[in-house]
Protein backbone atom coordinates (compact mmCIF):
# COMPACT_ATOMS: atom_id res chain seq x y z
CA UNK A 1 0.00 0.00 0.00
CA UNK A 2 1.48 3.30 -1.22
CA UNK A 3 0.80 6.53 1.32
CA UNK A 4 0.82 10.00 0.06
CA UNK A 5 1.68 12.78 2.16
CA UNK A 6 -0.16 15.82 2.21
CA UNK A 7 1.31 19.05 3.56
CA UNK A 8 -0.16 22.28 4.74
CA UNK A 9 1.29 23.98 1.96
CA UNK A 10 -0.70 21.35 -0.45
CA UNK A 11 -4.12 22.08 0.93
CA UNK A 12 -2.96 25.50 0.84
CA UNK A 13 -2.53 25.50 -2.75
CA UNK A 14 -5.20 23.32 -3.80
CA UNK A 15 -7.72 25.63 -1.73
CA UNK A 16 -6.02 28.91 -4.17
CA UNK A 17 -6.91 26.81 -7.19
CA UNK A 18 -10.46 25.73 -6.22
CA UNK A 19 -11.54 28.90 -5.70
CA UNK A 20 -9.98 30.51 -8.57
CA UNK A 21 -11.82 27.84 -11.00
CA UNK A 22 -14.90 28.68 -8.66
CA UNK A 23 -14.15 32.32 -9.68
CA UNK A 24 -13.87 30.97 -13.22
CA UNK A 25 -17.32 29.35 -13.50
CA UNK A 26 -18.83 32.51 -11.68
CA UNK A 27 -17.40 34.99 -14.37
CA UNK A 28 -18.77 32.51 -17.19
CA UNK A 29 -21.95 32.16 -16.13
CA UNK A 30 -22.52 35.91 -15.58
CA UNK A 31 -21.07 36.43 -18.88
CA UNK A 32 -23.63 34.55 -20.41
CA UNK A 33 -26.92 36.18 -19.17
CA UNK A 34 -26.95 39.49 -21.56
CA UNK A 35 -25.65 41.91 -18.82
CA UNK A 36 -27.97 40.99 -16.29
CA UNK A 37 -25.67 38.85 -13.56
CA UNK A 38 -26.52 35.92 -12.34
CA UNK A 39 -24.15 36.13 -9.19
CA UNK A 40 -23.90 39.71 -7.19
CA UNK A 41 -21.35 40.39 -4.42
CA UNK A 42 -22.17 41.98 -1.05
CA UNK A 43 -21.61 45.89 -2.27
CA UNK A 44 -23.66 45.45 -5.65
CA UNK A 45 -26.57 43.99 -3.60
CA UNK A 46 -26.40 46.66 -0.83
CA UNK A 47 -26.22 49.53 -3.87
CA UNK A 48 -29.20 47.86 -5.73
CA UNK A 49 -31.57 47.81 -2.22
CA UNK A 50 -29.95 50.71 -0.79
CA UNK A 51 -29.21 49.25 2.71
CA UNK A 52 -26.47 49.44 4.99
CA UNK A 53 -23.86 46.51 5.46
CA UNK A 54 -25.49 45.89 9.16
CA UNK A 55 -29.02 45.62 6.98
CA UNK A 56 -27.69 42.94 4.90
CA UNK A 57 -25.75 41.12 7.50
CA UNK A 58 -29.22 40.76 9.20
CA UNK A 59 -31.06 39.52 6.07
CA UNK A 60 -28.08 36.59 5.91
CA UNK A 61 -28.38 36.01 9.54
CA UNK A 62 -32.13 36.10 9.82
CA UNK A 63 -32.02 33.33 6.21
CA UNK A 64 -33.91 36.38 4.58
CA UNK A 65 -31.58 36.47 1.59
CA UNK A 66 -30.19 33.31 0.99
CA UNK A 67 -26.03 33.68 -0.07
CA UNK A 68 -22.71 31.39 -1.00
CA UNK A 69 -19.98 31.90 0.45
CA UNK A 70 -16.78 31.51 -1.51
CA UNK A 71 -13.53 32.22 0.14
CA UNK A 72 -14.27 35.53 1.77
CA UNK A 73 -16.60 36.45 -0.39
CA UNK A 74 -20.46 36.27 -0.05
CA UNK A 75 -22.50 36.41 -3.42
CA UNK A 76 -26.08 36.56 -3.73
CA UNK A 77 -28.14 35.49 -6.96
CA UNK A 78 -29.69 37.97 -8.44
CA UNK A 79 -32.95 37.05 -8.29
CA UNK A 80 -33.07 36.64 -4.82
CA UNK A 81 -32.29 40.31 -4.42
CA UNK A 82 -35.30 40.57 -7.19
CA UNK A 83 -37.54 39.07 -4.85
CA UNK A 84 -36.48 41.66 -2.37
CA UNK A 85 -37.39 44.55 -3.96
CA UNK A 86 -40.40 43.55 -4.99
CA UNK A 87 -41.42 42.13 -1.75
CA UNK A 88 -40.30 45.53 0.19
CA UNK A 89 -37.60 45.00 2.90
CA UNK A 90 -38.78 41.59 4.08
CA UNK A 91 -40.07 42.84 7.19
CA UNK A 92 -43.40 42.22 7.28
């Protein structure tokens, strides 16, 4: 029986390349909807509802707005943050 061994380092640099091809299939699939994005980050979502980052930490926390989370990153489809605006600000 042959044993690799894995270093920190490794995992290290296979996490880097993960989320770079995660990246990857992000910017493809947002490239193919005509302008509209699929994927939004944190800042574009806050802009588009005009809320404060405390606001949208709360919609996460309360389940709200659904997100991913890649790397340090949160991203939010878009039509979630559709159903936001036309539902008001969730609140009742």
């Amino acid at each position: 029986m042959v044993f690799d061994i894995l270093t920190k380092e490794d995992l290290q640099q296979f996490k880097k390349e993960l989320l770079e091809e995660i990246r990857q299939v992000l910017k493809r699939e947002n490239s193919g909807n005509s302008g509209d994005k699929e994927w939004l980050r944190s800042r574009e979502v806050r802009k588009k509802l005009d809320i404060s980052p405390g606001t949208l930490q709360n919609l996460r926390i309360t389940g709200i707005l659904p997100f991913k989370k890649i790397g340090g990153s949160m991203y939010y489809r878009s039509s979630d943050v559709d159903k936001m605006m036309e539902g008001g600000n969730g609140n009742g």
